[in-house]
N, C-alpha and C. Protein backbone atom coordinates (compact mmCIF):
# COMPACT_ATOMS: atom_id res chain seq x y z
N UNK A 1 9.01 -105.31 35.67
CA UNK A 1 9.71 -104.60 36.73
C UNK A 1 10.44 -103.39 36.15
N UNK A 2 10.97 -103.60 35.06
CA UNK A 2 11.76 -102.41 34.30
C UNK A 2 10.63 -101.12 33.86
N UNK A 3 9.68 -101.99 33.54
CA UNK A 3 8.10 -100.78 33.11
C UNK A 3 8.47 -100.01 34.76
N UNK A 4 8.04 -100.47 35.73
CA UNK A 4 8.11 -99.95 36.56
C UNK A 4 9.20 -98.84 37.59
N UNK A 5 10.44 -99.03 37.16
CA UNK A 5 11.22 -98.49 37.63
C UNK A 5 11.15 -96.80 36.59
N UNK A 6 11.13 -97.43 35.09
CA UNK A 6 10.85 -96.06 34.39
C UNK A 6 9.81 -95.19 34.44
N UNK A 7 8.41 -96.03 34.96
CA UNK A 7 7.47 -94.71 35.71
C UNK A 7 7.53 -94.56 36.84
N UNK A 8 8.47 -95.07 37.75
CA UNK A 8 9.25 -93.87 38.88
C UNK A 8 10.36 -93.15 38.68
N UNK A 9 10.72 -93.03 37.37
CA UNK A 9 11.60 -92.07 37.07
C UNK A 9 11.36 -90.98 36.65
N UNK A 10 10.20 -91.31 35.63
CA UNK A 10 9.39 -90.39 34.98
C UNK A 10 8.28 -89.04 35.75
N UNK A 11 7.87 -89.94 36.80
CA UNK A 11 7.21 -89.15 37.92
C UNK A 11 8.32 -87.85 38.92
N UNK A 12 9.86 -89.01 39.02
CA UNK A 12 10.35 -87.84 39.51
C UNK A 12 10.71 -86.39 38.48
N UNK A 13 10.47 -87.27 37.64
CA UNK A 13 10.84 -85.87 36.74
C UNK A 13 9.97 -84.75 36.56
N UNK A 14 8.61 -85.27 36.12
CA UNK A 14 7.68 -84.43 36.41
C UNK A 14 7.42 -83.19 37.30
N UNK A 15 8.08 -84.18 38.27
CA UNK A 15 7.67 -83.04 40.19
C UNK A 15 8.97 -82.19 39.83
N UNK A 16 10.00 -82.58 39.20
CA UNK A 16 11.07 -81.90 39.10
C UNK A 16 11.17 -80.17 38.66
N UNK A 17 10.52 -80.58 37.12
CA UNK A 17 10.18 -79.56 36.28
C UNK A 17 9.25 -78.31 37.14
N UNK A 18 8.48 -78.40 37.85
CA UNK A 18 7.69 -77.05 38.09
C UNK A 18 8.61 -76.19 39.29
N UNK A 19 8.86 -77.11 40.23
CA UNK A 19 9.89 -76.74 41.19
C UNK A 19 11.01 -76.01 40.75
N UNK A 20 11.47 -76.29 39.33
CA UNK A 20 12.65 -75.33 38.62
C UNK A 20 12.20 -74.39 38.13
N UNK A 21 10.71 -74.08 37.48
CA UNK A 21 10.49 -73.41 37.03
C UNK A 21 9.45 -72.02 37.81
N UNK A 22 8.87 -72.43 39.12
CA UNK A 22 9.11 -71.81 40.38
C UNK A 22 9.77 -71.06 40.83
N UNK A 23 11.29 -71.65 41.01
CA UNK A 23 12.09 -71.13 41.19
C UNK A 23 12.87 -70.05 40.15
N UNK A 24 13.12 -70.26 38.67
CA UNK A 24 13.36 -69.30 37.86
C UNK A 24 11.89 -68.16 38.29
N UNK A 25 11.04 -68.15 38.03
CA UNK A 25 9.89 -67.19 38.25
C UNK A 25 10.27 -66.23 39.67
N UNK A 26 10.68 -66.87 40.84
CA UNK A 26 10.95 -66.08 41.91
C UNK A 26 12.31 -65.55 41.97
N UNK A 27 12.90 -65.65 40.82
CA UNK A 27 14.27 -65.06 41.12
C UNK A 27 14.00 -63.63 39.72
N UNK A 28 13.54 -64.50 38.90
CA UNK A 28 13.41 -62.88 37.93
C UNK A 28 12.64 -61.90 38.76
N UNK A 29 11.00 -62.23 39.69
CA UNK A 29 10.51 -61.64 40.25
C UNK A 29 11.79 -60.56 41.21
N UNK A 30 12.06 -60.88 41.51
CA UNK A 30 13.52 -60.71 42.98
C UNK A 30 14.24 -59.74 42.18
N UNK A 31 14.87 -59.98 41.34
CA UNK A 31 15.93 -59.37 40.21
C UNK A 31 15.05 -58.00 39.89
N UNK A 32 13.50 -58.29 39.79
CA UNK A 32 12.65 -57.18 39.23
C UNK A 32 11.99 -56.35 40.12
N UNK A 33 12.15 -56.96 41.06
CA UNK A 33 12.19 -55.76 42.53
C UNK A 33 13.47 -54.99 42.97
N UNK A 34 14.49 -55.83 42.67
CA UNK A 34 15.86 -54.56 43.31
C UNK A 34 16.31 -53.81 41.75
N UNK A 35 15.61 -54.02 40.89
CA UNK A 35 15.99 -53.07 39.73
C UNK A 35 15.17 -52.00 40.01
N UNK A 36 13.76 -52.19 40.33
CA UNK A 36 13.14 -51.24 40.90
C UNK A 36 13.46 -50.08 42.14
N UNK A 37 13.67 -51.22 42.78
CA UNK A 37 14.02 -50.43 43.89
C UNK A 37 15.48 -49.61 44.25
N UNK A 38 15.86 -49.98 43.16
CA UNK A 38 16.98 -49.39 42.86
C UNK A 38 16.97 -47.88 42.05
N UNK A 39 15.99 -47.94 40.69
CA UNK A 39 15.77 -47.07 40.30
C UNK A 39 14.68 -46.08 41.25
N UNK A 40 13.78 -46.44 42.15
CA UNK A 40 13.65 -45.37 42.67
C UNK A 40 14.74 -45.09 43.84
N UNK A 41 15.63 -45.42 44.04
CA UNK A 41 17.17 -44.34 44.82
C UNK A 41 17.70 -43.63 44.17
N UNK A 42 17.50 -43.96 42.95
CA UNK A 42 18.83 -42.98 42.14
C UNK A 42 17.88 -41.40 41.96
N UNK A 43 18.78 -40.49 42.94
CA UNK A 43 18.07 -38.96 42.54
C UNK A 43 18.04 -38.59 41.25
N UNK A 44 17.21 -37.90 40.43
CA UNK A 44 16.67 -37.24 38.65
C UNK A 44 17.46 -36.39 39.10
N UNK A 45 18.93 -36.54 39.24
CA UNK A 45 20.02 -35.40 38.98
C UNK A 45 19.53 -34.41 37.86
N UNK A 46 19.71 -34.76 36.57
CA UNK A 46 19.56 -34.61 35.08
C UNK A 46 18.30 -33.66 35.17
N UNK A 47 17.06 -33.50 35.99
CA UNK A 47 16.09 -33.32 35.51
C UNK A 47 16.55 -32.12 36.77
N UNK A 48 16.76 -32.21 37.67
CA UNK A 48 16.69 -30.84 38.74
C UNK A 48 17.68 -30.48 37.96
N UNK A 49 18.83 -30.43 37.55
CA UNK A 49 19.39 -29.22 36.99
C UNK A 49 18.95 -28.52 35.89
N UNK A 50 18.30 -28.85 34.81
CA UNK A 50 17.44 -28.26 34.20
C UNK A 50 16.70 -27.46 34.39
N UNK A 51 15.90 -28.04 35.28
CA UNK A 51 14.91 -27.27 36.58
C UNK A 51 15.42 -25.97 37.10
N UNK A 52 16.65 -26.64 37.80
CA UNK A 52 17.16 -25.17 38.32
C UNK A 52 17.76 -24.08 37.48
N UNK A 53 18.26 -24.71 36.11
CA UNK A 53 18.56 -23.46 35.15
C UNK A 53 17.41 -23.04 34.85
N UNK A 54 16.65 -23.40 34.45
CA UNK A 54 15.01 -23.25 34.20
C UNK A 54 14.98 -21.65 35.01
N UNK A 55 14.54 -22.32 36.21
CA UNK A 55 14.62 -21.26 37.55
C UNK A 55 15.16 -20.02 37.35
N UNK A 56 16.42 -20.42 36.89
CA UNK A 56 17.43 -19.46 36.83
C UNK A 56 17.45 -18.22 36.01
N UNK A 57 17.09 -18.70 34.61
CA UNK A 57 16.82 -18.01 33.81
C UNK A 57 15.43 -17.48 33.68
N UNK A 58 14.69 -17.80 34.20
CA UNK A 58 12.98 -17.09 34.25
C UNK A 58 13.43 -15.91 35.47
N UNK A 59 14.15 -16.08 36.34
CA UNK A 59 14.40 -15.17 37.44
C UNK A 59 15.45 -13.89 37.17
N UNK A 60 16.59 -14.06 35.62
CA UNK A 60 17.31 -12.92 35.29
C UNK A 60 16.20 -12.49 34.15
N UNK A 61 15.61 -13.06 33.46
CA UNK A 61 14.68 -12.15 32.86
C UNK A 61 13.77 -11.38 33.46
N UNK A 62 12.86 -12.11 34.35
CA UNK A 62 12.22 -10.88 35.16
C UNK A 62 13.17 -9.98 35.88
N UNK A 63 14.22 -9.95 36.28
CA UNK A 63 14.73 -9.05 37.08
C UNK A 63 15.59 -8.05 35.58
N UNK A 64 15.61 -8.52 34.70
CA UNK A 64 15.86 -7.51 33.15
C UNK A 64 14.59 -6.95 32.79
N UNK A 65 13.38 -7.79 33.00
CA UNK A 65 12.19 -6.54 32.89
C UNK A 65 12.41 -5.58 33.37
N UNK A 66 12.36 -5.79 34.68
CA UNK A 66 12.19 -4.79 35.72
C UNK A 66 12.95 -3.62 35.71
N UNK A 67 14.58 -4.09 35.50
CA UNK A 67 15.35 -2.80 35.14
C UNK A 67 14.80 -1.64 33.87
N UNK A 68 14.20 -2.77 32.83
CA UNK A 68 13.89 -1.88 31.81
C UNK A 68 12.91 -0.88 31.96
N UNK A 69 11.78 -1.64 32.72
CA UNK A 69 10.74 -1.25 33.24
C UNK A 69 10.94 0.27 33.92
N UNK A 70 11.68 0.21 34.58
CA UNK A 70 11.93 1.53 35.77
C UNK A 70 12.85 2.54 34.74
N UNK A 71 13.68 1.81 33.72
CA UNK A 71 14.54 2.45 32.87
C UNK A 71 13.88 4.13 31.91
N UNK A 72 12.58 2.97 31.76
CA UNK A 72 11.39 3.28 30.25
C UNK A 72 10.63 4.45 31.53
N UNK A 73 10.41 3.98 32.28
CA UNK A 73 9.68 5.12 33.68
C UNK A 73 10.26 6.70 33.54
N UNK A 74 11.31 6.19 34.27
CA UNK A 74 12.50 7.54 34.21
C UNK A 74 13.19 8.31 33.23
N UNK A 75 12.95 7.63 31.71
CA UNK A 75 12.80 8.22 30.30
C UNK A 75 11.90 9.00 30.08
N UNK A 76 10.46 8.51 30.53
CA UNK A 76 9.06 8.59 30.48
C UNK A 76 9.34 10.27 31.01
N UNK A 77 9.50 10.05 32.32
CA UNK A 77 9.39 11.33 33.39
C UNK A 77 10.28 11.77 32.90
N UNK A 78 11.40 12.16 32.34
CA UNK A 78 12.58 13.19 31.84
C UNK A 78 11.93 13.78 30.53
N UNK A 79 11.48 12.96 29.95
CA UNK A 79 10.99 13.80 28.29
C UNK A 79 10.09 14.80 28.79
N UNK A 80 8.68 14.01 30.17
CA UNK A 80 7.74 15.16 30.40
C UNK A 80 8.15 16.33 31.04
N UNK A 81 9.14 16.02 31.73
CA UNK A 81 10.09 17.35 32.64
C UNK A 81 10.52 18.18 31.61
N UNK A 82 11.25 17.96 30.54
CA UNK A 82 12.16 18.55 29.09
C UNK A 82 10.83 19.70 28.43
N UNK A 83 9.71 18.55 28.33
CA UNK A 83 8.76 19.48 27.68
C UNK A 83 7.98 20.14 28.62
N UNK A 84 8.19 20.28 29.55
CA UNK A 84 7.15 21.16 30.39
C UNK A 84 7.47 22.44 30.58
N UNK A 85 9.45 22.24 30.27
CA UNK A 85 10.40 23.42 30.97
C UNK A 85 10.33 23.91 29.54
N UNK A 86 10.18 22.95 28.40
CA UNK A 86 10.30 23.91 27.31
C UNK A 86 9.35 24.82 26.80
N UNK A 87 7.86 24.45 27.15
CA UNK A 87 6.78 25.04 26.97
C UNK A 87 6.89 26.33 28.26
N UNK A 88 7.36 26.20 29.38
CA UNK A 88 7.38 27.05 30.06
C UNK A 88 8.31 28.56 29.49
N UNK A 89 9.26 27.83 29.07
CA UNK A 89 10.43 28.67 28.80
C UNK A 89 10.24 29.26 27.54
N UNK A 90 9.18 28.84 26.33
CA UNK A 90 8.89 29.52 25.45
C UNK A 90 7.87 30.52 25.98
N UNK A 91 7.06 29.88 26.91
CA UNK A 91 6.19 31.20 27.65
C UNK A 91 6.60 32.17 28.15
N UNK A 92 7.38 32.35 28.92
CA UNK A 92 8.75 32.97 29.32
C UNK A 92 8.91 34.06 28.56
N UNK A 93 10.00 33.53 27.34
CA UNK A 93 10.25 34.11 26.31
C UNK A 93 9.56 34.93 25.22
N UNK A 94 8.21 34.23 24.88
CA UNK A 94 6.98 35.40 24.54
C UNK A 94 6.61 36.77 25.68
N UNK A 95 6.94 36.25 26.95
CA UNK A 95 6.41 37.57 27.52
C UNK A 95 7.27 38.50 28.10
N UNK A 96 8.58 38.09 28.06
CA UNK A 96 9.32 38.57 27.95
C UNK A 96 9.64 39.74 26.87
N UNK A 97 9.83 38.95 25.68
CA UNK A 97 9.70 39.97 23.97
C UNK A 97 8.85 41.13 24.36
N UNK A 98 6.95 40.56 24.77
CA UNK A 98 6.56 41.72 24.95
C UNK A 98 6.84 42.77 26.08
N UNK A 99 7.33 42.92 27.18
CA UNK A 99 7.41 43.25 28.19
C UNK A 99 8.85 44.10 27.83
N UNK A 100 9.74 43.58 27.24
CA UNK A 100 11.23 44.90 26.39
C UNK A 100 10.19 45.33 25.45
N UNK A 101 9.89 45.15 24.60
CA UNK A 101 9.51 45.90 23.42
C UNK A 101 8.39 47.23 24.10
N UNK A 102 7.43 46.78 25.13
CA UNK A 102 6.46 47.68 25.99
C UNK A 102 7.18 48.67 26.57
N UNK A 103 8.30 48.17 27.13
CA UNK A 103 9.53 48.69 27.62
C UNK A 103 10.16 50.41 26.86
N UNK A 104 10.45 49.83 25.81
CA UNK A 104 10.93 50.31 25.16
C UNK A 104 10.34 51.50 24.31
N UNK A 105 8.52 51.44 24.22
CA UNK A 105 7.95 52.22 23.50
C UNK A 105 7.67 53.24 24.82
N UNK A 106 7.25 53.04 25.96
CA UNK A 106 6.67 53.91 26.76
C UNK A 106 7.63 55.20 26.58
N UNK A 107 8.77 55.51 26.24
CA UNK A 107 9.03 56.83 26.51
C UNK A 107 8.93 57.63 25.74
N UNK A 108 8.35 57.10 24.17
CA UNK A 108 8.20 57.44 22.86
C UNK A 108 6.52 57.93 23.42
N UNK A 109 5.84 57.09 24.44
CA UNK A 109 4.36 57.60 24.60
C UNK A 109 4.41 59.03 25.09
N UNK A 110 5.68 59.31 26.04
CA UNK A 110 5.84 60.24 27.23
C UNK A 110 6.52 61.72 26.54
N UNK A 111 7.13 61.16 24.99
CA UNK A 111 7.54 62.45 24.39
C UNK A 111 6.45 62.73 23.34
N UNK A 112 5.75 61.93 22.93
CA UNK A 112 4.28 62.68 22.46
C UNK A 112 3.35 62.82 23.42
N UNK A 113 3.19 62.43 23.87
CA UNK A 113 2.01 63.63 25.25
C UNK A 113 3.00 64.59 25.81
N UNK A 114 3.84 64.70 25.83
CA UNK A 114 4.45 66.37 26.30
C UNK A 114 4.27 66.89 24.90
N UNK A 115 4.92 66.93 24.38
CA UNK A 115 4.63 67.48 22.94
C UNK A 115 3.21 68.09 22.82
N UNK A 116 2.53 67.42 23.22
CA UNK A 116 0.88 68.02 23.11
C UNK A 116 -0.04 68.86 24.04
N UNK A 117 1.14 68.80 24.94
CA UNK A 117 1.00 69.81 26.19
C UNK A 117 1.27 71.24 26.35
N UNK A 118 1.71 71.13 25.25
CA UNK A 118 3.05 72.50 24.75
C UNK A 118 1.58 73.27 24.14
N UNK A 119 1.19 74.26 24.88
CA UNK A 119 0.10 75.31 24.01
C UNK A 119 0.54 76.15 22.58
N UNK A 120 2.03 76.51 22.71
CA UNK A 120 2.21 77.01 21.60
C UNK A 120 3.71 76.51 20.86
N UNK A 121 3.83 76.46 20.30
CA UNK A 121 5.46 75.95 19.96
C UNK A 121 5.34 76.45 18.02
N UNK A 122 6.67 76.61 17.73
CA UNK A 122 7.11 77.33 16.70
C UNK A 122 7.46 75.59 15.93
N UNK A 123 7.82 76.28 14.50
CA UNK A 123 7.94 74.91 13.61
C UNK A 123 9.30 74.53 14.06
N UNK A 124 10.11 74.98 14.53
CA UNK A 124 11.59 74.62 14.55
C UNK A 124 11.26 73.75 16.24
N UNK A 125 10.58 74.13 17.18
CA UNK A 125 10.60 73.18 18.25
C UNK A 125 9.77 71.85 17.64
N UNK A 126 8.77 72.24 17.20
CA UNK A 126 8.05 70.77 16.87
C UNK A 126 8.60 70.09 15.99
N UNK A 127 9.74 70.25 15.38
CA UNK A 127 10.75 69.60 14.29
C UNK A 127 11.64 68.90 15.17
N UNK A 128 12.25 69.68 16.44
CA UNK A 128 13.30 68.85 17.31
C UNK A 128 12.53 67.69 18.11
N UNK A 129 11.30 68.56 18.13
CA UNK A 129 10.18 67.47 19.32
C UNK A 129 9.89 66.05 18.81
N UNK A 130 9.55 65.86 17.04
CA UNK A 130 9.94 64.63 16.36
C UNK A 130 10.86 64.29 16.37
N UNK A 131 11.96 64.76 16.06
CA UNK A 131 13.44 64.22 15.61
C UNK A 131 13.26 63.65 16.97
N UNK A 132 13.39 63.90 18.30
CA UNK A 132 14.10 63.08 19.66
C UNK A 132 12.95 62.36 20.01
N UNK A 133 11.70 62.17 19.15
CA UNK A 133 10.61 60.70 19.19
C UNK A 133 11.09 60.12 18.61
N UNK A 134 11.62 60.04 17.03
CA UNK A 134 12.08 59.30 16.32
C UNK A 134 13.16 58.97 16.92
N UNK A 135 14.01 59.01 17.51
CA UNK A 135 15.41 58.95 17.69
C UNK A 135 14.71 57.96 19.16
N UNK A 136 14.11 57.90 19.34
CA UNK A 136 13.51 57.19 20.80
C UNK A 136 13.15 55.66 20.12
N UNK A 137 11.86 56.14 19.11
CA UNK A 137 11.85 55.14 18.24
C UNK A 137 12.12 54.29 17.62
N UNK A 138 13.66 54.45 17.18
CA UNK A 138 14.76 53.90 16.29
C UNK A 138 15.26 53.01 17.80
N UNK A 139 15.73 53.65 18.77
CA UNK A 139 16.45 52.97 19.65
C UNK A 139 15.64 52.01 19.90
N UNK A 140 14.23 51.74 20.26
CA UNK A 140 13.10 50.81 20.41
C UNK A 140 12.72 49.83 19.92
N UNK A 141 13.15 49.86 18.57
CA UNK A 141 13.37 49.33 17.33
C UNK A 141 14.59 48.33 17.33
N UNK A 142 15.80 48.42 17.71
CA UNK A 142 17.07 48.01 17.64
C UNK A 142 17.01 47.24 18.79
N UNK A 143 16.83 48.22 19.86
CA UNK A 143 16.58 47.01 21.04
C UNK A 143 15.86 45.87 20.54
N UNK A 144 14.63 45.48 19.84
CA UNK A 144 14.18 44.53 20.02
C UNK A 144 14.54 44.04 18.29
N UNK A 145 15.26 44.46 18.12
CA UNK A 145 16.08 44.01 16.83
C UNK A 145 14.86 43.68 16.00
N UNK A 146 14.53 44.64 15.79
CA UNK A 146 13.38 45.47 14.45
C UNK A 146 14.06 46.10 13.85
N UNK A 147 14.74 45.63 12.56
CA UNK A 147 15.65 46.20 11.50
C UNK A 147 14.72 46.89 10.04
N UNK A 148 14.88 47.90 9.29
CA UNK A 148 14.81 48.81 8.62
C UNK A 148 14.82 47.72 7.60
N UNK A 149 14.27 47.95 6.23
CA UNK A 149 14.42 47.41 4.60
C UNK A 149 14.30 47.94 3.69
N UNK A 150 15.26 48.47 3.61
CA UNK A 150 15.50 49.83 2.96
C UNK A 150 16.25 49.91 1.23
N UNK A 151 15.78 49.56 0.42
CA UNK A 151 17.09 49.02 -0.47
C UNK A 151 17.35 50.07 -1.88
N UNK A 152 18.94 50.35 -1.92
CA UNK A 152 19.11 51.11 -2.91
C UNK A 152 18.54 51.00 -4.41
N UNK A 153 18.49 52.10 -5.04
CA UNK A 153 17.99 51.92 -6.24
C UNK A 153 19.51 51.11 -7.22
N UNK A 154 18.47 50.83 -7.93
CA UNK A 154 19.64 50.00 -8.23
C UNK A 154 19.72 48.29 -8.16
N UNK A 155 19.82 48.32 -6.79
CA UNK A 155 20.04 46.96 -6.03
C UNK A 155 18.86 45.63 -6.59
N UNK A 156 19.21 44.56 -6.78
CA UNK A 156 18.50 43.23 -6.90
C UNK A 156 17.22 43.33 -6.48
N UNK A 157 16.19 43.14 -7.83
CA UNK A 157 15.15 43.07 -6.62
C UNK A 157 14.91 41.47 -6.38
N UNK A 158 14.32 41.08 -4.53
CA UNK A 158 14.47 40.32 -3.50
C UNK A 158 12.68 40.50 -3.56
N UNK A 159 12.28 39.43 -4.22
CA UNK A 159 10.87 38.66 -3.76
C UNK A 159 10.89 38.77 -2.35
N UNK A 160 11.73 37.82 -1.67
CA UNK A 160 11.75 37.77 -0.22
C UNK A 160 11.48 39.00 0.85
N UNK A 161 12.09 40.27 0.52
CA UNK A 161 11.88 41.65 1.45
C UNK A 161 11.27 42.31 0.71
N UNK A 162 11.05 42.08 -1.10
CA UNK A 162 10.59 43.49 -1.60
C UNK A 162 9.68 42.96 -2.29
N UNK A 163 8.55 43.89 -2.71
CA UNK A 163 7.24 43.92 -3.05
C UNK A 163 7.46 45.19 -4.37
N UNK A 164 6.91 44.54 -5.76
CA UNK A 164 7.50 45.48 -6.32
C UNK A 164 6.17 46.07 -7.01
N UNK A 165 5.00 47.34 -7.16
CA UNK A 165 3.57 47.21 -7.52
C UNK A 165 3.96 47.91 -8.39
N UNK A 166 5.12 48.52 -9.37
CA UNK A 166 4.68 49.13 -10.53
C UNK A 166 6.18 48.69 -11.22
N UNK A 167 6.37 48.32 -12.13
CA UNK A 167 7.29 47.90 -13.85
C UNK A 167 7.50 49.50 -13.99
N UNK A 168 8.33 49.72 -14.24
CA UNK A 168 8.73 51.21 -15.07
C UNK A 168 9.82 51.33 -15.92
N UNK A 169 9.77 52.39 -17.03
CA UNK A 169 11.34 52.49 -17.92
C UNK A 169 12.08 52.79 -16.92
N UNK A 170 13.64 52.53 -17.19
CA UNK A 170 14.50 53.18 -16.90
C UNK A 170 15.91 52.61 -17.30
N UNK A 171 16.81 53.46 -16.81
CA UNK A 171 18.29 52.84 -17.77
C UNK A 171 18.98 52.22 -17.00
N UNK A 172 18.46 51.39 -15.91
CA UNK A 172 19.05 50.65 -14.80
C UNK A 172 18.57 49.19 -15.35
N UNK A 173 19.47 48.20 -15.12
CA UNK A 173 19.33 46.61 -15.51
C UNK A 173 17.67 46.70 -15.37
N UNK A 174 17.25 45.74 -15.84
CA UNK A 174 15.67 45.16 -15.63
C UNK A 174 15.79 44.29 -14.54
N UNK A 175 14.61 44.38 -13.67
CA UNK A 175 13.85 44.04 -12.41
C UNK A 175 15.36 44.02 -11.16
N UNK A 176 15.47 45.56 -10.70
CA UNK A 176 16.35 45.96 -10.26
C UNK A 176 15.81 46.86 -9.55
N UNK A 177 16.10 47.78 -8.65
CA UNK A 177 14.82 48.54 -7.73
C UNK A 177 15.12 49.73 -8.43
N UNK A 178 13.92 50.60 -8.57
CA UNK A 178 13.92 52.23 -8.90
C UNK A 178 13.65 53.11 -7.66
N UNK A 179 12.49 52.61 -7.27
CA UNK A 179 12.42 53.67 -5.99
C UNK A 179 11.83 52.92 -4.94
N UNK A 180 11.93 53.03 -3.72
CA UNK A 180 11.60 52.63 -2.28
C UNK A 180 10.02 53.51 -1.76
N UNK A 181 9.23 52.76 -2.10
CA UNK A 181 7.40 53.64 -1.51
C UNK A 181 7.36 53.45 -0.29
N UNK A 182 7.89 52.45 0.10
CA UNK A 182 7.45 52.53 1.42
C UNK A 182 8.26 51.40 2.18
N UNK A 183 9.48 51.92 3.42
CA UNK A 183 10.04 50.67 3.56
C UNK A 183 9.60 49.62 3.71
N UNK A 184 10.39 48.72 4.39
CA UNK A 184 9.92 47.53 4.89
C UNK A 184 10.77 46.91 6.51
N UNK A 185 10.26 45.76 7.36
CA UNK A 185 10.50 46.10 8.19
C UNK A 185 10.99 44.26 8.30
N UNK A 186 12.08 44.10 9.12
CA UNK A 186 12.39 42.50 9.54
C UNK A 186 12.45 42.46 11.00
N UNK A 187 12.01 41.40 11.55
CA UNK A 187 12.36 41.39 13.12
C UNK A 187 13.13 40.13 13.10
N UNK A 188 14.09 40.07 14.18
CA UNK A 188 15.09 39.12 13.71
C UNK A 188 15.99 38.85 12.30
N UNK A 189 15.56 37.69 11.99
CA UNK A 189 15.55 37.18 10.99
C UNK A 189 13.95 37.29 10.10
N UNK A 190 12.90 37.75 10.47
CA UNK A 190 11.65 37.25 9.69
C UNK A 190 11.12 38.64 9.37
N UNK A 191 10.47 38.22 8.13
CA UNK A 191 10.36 39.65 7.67
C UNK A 191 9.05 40.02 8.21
N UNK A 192 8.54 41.08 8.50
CA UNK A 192 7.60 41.78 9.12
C UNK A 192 6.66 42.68 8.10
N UNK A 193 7.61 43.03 7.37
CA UNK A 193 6.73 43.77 6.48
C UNK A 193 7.91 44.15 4.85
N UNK A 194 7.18 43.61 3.96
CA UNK A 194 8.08 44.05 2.72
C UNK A 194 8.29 45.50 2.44
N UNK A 195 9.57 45.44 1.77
CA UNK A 195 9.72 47.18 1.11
C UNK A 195 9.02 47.25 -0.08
N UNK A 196 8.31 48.15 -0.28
CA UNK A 196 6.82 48.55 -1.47
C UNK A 196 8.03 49.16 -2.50
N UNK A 197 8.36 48.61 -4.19
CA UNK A 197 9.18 49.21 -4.34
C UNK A 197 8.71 49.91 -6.02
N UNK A 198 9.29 50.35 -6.90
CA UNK A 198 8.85 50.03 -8.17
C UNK A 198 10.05 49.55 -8.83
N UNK A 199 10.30 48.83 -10.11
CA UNK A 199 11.02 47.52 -10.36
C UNK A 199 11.43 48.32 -12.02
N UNK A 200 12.75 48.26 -12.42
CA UNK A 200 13.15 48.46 -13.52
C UNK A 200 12.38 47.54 -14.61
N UNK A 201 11.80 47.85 -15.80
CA UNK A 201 11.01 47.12 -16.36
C UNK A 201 12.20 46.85 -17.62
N UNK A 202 12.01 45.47 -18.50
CA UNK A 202 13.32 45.24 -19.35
C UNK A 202 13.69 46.10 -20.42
N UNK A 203 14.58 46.14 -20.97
CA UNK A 203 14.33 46.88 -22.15
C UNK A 203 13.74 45.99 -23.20
């Protein structure tokens, strides 16, 4: 009888065990659904703000292209404006130069063709008739600041204005000017034509 009472104890135990362990299984299950379902409520705060700096900053850089962009444009177009006015304005200025200087010779044309109109004239008129060409000349000259190179004897000789084709004795320092053959001529600043000179040779 005692055999017997312990395999109805044993049996309840049996049925016992799965029923508990059933039950643990449907409660972790349970536990593993509202963790879930929990994590999908919670908004990816963390990840949209990123996002939106993200956003943020891709949207001030393109809008810093863009300024540069239009910046580099309107640089672009000012340099070609600068050089168009400057090429113009040197054009300008070349035809200008010629147009005083043309200026300036025509009346020197108008006192040699009268001059040559004159059937008879004595040496003393055709002496005044040069002198007031030259004197036309010179002014023509100055106007367009065409300066003379003229240099005393004596004076340094200047590679730069003077041209010297003959060495000669004399009792003046060595390579110093002796005589002036033929002036020379500067416009502006640039020389136009050297003075032809001959050059103290050393002792």
């Amino acid at each position: 009888m005692q055999d017997q009472e312990n395999q109805e104890l044993s049996q309840q135990g049996n049925g016992a065990a799965p029923q508990q362990a059933d039950a643990a299984t449907a409660a972790a299950a349970n536990e593993a659904a509202q963790a879930s379902a929990g994590q999908a409520g919670v908004p990816p705060t963390a990840d949209t703000s990123v996002q939106s700096e993200l956003e943020a900053q891709l949207s001030a850089t393109e809008a810093k292209l863009a300024e540069m962009h239009d910046a580099f444009m309107r640089a672009k177009a000012d340099a070609e404006n600068i050089r168009r006015r400057a090429q113009e304005d040197v054009s300008k200025a070349h035809k200008f130069a010629i147009e005083s200087f043309a200026e300036a010779m025509v009346p020197v044309r108008d006192s040699l063709e009268m001059a040559l109109k004159v059937e008879s004239q004595t040496v003393e008129a055709i002496r005044e008739g040069v002198e007031m060409t030259l004197k036309q000349l010179t002014a023509a000259f100055e106007k367009n600041r065409l300066v003379e190179v003229m240099p005393q004897a004596g004076e340094k000789l200047d590679p730069n204005k003077h041209q010297a084709v003959a060495v000669v004795p004399s009792e003046q320092e060595a390579n110093t000017v002796v005589a002036v053959l033929q002036k020379g001529y500067m416009i502006a600043d640039r020389l136009l034509r050297p003075a032809i000179v001959t050059a103290a040779a050393p002792k």
